[in-house]
N, C-alpha and C. Protein backbone atom coordinates (compact mmCIF):
# COMPACT_ATOMS: atom_id res chain seq x y z
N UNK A 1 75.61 134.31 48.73
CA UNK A 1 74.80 134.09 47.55
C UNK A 1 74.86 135.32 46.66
N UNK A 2 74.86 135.11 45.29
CA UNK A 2 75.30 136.12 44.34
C UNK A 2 73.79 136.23 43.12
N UNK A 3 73.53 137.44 42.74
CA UNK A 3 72.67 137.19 42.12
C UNK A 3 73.02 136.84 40.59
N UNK A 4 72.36 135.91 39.89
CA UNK A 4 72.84 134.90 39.06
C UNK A 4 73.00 136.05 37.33
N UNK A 5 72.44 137.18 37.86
CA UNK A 5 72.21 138.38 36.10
C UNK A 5 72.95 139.07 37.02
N UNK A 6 72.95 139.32 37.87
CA UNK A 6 73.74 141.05 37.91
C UNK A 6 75.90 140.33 39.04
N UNK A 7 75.10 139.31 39.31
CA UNK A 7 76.70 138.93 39.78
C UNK A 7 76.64 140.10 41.94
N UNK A 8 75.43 140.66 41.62
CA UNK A 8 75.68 141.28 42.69
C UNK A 8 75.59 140.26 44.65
N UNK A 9 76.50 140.60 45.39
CA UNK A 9 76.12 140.25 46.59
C UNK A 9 74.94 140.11 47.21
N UNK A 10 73.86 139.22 47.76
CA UNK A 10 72.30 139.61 48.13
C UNK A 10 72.53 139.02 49.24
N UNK A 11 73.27 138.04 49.84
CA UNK A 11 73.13 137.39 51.23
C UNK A 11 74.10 136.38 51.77
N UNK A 12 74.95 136.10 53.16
CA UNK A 12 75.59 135.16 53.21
C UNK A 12 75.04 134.43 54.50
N UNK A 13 75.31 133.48 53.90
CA UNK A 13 74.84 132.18 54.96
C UNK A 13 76.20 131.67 56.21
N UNK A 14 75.61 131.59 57.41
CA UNK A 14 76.09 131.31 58.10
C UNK A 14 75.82 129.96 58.87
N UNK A 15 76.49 128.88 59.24
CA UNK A 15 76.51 127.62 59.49
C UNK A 15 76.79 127.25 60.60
N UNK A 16 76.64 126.77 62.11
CA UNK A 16 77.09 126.29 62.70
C UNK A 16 77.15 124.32 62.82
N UNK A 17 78.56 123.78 63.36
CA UNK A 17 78.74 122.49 62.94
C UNK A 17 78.28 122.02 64.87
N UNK A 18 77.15 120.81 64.94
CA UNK A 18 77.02 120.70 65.65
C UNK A 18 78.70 119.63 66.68
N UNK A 19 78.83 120.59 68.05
CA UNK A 19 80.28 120.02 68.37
C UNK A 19 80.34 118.85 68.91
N UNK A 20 79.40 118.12 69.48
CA UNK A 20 79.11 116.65 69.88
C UNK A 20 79.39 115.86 68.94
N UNK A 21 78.58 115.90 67.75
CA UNK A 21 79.26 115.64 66.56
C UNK A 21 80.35 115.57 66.19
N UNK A 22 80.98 116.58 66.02
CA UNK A 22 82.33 116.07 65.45
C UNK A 22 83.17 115.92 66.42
N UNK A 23 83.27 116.05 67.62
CA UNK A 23 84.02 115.57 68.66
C UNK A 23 83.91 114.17 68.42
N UNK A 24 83.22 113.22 68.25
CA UNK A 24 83.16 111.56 67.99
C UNK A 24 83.67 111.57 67.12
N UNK A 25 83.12 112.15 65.81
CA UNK A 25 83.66 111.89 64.72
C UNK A 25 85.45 112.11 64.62
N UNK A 26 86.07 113.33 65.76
CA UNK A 26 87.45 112.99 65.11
C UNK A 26 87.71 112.04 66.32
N UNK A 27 87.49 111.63 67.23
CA UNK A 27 87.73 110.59 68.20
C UNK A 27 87.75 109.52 67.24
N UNK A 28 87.02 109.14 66.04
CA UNK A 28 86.71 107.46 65.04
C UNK A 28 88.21 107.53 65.00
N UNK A 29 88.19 109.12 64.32
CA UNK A 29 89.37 109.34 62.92
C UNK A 29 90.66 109.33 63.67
N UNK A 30 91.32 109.85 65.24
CA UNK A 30 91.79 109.45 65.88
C UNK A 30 92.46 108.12 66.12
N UNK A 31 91.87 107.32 66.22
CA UNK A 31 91.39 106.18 67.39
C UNK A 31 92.60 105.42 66.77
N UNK A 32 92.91 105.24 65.67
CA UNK A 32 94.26 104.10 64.89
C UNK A 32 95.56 104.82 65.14
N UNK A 33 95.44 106.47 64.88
CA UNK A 33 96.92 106.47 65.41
C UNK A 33 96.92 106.35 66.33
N UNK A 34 96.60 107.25 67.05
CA UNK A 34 96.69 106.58 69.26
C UNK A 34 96.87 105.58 69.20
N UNK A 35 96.02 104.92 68.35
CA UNK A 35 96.35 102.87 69.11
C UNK A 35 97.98 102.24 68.42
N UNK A 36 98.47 103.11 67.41
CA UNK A 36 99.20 102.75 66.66
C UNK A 36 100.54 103.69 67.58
N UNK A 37 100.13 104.77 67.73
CA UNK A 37 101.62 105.46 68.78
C UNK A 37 101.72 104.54 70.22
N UNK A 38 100.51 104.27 70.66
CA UNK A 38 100.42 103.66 72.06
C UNK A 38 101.62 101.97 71.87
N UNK A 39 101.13 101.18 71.12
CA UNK A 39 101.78 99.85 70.49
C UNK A 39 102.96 100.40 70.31
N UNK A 40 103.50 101.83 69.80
CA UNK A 40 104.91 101.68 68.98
C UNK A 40 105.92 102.47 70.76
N UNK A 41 105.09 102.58 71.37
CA UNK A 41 105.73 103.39 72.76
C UNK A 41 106.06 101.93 73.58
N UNK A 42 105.13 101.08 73.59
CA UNK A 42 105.20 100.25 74.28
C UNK A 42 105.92 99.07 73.64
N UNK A 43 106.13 99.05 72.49
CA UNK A 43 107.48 98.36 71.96
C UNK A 43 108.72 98.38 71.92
N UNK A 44 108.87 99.72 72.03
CA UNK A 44 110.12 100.36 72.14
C UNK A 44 110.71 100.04 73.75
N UNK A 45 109.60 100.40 74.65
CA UNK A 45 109.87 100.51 75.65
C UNK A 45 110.49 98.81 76.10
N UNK A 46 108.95 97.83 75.61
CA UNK A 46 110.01 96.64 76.27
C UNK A 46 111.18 96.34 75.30
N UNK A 47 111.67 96.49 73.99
CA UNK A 47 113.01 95.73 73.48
C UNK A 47 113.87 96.33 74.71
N UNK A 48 113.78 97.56 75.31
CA UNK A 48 114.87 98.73 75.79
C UNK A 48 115.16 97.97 77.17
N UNK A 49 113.75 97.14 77.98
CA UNK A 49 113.79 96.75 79.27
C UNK A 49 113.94 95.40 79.02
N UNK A 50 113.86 94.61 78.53
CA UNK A 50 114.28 93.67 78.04
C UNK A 50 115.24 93.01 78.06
N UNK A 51 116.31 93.68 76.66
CA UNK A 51 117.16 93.12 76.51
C UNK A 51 118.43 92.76 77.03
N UNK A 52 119.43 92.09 77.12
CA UNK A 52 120.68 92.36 78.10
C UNK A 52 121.90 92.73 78.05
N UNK A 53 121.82 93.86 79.07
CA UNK A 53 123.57 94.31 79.03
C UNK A 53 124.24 93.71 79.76
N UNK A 54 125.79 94.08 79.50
CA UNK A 54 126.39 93.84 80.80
C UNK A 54 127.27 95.04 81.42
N UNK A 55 126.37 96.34 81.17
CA UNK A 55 127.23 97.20 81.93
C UNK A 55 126.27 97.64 83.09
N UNK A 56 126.93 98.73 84.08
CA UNK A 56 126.38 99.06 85.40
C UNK A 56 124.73 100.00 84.87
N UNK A 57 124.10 99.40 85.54
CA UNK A 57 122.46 99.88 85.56
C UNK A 57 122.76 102.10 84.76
N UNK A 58 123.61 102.49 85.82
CA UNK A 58 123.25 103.56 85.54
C UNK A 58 123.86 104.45 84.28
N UNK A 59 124.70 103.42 83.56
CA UNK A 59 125.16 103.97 82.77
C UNK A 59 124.76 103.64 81.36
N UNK A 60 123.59 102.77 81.82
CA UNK A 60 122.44 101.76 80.62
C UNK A 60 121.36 103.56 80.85
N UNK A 61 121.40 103.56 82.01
CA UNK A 61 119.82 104.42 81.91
C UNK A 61 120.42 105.57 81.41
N UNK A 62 121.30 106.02 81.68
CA UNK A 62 122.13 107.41 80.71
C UNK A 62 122.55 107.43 79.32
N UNK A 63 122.82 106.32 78.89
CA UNK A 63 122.44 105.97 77.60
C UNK A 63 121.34 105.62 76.75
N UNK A 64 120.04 105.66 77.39
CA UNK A 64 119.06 105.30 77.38
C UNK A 64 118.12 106.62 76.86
N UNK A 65 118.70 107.62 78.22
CA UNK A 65 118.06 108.65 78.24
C UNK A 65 117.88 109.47 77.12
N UNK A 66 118.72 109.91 75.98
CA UNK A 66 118.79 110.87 75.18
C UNK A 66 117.59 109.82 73.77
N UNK A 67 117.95 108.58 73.55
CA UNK A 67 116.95 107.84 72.33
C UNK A 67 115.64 108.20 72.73
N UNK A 68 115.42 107.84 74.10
CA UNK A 68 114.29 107.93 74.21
C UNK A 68 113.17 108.61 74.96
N UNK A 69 113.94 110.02 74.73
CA UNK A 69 113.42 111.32 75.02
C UNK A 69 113.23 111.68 73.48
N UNK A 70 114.04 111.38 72.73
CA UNK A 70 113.92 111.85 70.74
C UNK A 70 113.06 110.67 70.68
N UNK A 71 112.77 109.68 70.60
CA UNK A 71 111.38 109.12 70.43
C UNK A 71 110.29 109.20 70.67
N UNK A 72 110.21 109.94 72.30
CA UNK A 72 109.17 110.00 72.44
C UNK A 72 108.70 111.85 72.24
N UNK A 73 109.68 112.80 72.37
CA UNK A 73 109.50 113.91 71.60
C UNK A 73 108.42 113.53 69.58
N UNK A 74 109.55 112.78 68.94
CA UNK A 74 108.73 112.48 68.24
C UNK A 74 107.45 111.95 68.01
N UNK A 75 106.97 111.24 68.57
CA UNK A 75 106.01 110.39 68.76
C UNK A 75 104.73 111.53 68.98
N UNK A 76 104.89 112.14 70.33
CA UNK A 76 104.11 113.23 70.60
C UNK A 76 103.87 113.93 69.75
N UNK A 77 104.81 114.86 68.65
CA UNK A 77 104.97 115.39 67.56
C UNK A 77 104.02 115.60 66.41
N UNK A 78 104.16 114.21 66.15
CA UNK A 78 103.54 113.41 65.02
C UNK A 78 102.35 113.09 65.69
N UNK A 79 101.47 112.76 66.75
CA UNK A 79 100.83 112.59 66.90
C UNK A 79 99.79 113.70 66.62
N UNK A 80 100.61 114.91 67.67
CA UNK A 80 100.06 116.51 67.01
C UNK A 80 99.42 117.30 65.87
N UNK A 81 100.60 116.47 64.88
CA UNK A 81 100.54 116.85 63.58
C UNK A 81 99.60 116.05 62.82
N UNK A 82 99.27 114.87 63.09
CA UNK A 82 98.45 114.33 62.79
C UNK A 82 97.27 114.33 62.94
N UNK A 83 97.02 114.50 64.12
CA UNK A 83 95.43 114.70 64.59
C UNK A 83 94.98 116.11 64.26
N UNK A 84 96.04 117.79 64.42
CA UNK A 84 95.50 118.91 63.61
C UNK A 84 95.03 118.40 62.50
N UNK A 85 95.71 117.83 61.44
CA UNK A 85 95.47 117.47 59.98
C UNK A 85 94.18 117.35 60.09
N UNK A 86 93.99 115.79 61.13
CA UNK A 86 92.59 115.10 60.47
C UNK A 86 91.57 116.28 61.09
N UNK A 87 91.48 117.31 62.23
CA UNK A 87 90.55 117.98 62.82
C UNK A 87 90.29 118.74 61.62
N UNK A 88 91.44 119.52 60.66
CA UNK A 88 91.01 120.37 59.86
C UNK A 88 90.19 119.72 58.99
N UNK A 89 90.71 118.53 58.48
CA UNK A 89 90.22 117.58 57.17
C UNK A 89 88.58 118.01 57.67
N UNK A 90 88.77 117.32 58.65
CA UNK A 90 86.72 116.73 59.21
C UNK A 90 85.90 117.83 59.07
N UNK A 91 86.90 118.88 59.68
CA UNK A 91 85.92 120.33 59.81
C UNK A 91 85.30 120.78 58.79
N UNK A 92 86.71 120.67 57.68
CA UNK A 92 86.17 121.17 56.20
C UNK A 92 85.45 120.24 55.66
N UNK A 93 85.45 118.46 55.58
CA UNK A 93 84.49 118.12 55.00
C UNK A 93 83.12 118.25 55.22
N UNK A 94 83.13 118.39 57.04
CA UNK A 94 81.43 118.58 57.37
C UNK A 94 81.28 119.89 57.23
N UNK A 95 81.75 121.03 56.95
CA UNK A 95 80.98 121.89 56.34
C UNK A 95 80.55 122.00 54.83
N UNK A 96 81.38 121.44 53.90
CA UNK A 96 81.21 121.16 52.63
C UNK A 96 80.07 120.31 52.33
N UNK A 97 79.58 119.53 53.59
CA UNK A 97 78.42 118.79 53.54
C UNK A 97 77.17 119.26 53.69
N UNK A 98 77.27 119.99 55.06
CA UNK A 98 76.19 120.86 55.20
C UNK A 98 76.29 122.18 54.23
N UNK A 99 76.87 123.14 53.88
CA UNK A 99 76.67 123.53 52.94
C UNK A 99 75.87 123.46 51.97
N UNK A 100 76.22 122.13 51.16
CA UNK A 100 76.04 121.25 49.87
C UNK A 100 73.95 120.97 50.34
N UNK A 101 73.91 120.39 51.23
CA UNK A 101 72.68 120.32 51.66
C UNK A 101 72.02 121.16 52.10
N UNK A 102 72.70 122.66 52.48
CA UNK A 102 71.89 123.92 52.62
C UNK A 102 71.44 124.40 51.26
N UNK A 103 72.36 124.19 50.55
CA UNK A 103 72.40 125.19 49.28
C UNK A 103 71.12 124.11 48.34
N UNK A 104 71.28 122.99 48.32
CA UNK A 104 70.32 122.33 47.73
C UNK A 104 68.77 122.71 48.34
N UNK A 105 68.59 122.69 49.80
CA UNK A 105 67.23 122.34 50.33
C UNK A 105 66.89 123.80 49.83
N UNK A 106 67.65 125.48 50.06
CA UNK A 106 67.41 126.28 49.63
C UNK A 106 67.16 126.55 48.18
N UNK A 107 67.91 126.36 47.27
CA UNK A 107 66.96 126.31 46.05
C UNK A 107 65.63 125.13 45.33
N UNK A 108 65.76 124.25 46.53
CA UNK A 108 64.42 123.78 46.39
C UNK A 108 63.30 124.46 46.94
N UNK A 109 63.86 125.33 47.81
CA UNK A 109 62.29 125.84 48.65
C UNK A 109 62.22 126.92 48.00
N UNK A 110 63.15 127.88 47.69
CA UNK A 110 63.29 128.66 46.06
C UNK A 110 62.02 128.98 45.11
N UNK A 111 62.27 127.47 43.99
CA UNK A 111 61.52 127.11 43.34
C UNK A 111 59.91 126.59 43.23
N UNK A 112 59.99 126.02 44.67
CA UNK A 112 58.99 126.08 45.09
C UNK A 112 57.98 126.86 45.56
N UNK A 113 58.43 128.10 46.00
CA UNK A 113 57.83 129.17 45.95
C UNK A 113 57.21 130.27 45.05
N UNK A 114 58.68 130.13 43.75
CA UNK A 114 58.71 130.73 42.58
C UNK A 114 57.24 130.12 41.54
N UNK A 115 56.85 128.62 41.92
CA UNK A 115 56.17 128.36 41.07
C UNK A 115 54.75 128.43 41.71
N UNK A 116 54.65 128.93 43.56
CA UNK A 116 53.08 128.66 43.96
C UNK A 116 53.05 130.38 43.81
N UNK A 117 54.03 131.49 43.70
CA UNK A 117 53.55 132.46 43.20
C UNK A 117 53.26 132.82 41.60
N UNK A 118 53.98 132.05 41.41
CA UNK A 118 53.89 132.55 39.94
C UNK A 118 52.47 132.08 39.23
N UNK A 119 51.74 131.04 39.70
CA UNK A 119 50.35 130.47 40.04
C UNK A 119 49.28 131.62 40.26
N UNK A 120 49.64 132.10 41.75
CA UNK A 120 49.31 133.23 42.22
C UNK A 120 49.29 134.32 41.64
N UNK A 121 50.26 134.36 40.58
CA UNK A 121 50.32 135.85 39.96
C UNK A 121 49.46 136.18 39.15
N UNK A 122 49.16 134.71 38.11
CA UNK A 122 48.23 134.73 37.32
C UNK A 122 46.92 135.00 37.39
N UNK A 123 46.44 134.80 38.43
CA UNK A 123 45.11 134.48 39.19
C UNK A 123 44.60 136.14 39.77
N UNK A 124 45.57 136.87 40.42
CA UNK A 124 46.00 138.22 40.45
C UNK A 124 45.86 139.17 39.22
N UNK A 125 46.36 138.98 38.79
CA UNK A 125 46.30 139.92 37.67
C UNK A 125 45.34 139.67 36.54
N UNK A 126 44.44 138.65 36.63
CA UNK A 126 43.38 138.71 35.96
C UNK A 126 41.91 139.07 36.19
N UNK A 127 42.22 139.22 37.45
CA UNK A 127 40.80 139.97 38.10
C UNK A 127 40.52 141.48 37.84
N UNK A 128 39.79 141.65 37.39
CA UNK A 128 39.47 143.25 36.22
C UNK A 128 39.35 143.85 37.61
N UNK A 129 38.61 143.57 38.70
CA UNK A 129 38.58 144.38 40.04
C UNK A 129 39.77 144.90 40.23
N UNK A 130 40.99 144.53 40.41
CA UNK A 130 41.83 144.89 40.80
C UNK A 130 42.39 145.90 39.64
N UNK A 131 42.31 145.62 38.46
CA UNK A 131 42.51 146.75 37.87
C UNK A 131 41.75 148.02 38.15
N UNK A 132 40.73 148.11 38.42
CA UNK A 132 39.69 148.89 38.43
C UNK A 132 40.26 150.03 40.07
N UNK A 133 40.39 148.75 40.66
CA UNK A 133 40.54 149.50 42.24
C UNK A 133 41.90 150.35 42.31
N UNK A 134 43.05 149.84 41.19
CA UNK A 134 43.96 149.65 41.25
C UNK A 134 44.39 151.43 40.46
N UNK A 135 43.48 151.58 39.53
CA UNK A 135 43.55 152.87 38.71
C UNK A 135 43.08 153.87 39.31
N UNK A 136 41.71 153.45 40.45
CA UNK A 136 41.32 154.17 41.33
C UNK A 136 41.63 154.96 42.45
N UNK A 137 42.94 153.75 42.67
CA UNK A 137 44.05 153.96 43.86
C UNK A 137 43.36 153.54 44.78
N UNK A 138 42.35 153.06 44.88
CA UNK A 138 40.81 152.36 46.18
C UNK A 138 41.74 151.58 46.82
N UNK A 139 41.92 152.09 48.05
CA UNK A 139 43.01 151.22 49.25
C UNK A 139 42.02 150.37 49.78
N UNK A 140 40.90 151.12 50.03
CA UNK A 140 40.25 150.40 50.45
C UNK A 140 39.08 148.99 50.11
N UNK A 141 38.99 148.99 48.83
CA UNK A 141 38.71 147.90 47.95
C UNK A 141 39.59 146.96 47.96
N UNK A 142 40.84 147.43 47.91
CA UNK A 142 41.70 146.01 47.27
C UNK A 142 42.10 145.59 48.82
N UNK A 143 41.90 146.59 50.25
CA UNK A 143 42.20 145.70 51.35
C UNK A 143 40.56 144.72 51.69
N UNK A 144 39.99 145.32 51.09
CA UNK A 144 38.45 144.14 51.58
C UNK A 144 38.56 143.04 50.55
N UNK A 145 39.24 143.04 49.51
CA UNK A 145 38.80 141.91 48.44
C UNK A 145 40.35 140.99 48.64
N UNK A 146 41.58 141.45 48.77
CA UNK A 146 42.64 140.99 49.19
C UNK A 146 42.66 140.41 50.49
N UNK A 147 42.57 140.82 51.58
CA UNK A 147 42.31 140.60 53.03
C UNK A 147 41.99 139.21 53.58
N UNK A 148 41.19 138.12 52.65
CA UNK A 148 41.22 137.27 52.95
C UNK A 148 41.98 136.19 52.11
N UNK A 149 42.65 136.48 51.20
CA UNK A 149 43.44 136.02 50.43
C UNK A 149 44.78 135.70 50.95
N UNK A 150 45.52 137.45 52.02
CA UNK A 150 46.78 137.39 52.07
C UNK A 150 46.32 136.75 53.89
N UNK A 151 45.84 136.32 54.48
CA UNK A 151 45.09 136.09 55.57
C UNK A 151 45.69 134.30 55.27
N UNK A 152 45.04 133.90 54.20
CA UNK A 152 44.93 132.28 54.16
C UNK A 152 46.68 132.24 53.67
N UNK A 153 47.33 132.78 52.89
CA UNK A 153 48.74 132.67 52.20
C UNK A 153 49.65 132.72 53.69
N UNK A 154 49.35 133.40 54.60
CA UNK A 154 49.72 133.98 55.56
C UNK A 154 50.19 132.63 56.83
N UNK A 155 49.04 131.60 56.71
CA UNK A 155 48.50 131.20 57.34
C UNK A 155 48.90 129.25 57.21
N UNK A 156 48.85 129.07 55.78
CA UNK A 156 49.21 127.68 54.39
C UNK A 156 50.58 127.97 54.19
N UNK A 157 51.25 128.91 54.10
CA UNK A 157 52.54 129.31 53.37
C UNK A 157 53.59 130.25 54.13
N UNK A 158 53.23 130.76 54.90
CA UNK A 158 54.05 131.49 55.83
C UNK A 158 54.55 132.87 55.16
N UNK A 159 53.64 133.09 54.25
CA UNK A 159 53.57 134.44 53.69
C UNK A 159 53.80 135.62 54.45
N UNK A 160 54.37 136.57 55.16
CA UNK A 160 54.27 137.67 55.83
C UNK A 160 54.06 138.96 55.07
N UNK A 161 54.48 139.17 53.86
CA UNK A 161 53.68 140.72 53.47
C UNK A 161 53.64 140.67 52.05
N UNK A 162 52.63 140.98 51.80
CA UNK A 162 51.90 141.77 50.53
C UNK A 162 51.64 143.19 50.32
N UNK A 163 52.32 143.34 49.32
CA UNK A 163 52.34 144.56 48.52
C UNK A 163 51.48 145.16 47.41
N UNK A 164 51.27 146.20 47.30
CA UNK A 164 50.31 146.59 46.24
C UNK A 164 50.75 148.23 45.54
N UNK A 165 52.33 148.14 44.49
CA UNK A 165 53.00 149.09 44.26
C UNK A 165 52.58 149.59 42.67
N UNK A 166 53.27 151.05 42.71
CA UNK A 166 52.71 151.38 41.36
C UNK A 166 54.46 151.41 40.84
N UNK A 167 54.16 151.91 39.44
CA UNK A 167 55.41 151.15 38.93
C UNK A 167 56.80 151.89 39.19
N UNK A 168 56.44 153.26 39.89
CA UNK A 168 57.07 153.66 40.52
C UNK A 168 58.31 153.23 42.16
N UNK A 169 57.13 152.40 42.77
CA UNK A 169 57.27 151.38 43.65
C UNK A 169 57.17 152.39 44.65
N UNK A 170 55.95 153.14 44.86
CA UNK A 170 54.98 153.58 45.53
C UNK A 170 54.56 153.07 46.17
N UNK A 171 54.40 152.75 47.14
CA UNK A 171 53.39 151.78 47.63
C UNK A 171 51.83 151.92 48.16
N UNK A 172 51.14 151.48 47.36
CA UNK A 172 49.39 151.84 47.63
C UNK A 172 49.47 151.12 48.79
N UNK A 173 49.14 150.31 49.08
CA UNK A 173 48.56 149.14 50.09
C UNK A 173 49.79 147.80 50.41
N UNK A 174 49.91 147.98 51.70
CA UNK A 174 50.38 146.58 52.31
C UNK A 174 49.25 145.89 53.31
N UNK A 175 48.83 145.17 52.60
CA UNK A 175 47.91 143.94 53.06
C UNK A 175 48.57 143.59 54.79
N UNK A 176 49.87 143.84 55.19
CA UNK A 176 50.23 143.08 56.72
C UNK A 176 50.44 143.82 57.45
N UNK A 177 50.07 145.47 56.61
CA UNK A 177 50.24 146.67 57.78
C UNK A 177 49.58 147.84 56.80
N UNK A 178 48.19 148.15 56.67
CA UNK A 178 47.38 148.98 55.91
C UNK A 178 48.03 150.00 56.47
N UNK A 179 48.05 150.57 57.75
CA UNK A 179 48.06 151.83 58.11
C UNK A 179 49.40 152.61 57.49
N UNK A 180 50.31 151.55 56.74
CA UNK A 180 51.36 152.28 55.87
C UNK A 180 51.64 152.14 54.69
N UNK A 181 51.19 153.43 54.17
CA UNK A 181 51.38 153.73 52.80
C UNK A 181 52.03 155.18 52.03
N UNK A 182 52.29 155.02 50.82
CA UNK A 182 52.71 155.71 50.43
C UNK A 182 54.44 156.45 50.51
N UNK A 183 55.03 155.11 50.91
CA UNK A 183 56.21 155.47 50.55
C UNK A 183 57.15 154.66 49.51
N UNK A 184 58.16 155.23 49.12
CA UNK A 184 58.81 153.84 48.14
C UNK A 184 59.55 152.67 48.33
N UNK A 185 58.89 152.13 48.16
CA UNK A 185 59.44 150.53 48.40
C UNK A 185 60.63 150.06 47.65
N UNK A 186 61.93 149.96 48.56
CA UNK A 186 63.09 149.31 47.74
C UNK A 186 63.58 148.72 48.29
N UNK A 187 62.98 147.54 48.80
CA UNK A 187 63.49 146.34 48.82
C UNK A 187 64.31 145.91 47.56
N UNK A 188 64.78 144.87 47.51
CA UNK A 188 65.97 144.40 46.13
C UNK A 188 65.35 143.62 45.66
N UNK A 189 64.27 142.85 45.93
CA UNK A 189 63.30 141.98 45.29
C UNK A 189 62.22 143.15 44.27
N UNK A 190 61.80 143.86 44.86
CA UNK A 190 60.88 144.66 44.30
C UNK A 190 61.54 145.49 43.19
N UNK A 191 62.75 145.95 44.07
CA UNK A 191 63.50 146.71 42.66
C UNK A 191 64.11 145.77 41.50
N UNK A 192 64.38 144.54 41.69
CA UNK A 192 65.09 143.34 40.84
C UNK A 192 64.13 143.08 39.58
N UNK A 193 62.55 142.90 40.76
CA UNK A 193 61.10 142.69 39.90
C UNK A 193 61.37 143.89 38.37
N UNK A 194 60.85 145.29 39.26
CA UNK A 194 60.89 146.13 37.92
C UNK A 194 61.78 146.16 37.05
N UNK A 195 62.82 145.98 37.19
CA UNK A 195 64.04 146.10 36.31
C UNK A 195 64.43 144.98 35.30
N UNK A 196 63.67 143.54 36.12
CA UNK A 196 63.75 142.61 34.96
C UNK A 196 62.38 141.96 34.11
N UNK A 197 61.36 142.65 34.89
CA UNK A 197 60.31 142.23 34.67
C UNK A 197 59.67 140.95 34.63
N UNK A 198 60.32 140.07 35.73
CA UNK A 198 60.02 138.90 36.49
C UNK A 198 60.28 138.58 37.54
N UNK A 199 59.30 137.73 38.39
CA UNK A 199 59.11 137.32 39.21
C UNK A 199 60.22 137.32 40.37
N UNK A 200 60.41 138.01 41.46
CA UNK A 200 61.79 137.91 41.76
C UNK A 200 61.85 137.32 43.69
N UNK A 201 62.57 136.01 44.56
CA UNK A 201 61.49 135.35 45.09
C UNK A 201 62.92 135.80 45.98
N UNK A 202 62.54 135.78 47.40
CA UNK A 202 63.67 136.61 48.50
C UNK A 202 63.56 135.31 49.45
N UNK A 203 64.18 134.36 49.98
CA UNK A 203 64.26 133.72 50.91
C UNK A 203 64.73 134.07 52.65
């Protein structure tokens, strides 16, 4: 994943394809040539036993021998070549699938987040307390008046940490671990935040 303004690298996703799965699935995709090499082995075989000569047995089977060792060399061959094909085909389409459905469910849960904070933000930054506590540097105000806020987010939303930085990206107060403060926070979300001056959401 690339970030969409700066083009920079932020994360790569890794996929595993469940193998039960596609083991059936190339067994479907399988299943016509096998049945189609099996029919063309066993055709060959009876015209060959079949039909009638009139020379001595062993000089039928020595003549015999070289066609249909190159037939069935081929046969095997092609069968090879065929079934790699379809294994690669399958592999790449079911990851192109899951992919396609990672990448979707992720920028839905994205957005969805982007818009119950951005809710949140508003609601935040209009409380004059927090300005107040906030100019004060009062760690301890904004963890008694915050505390049950990042408690319920924590709890509804699977929130794990809250921050409380100066624009420096200082950090006054983390609501999910008080006892640490005061160092600078550079995470790439936080630094992304100041630099573009919006909302910036880390999955």
């Amino acid at each position: 994943m690339t970030d969409p303004v700066t083009g920079r690298l932020i994360a790569v996703l890794g996929i595993d394809i469940n193998a039960l799965t596609w083991k059936w699935d190339l067994a479907a995709r399988a299943a016509l040539p096998v049945g189609l090499t099996l029919v063309l082995i066993i055709g060959v075989a009876a015209y060959f036993f079949t039909r009638r000569v009139d020379v001595a047995p062993k000089h039928v089977l020595k003549s015999l021998m070289l066609p249909l060792t190159a037939v069935m060399l081929l046969l095997v061959t092609s069968f090879a070549v065929l079934l790699f094909i379809q294994q690669e085909a399958q592999l790449n389409e079911s990851s192109r699938k899951v992919l396609k459905e990672a990448s979707n469910g992720l920028s839905q849960e994205l957005a969805e987040q982007s818009l119950m904070l951005a809710a949140l933000e508003e609601i935040i930054i209009k409380d004059k307390g927090l300005c107040e506590a906030f100019k004060a540097r009062d760690r301890q105000r904004l963890l008694a008046a915050y505390s049950p806020l990042f408690a319920k987010l924590k709890a509804d939303n699977a929130i794990t940490h809250f921050y409380f930085m100066d624009p420096k990206c200082i950090c006054l107060l983390r609501l999910h671990k008080p006892e640490r403060y005061g160092d600078q926070i550079k995470r790439f979300t936080a630094l992304e935040a100041k630099r573009t001056g919006k909302p910036r959401i880390r999955h």
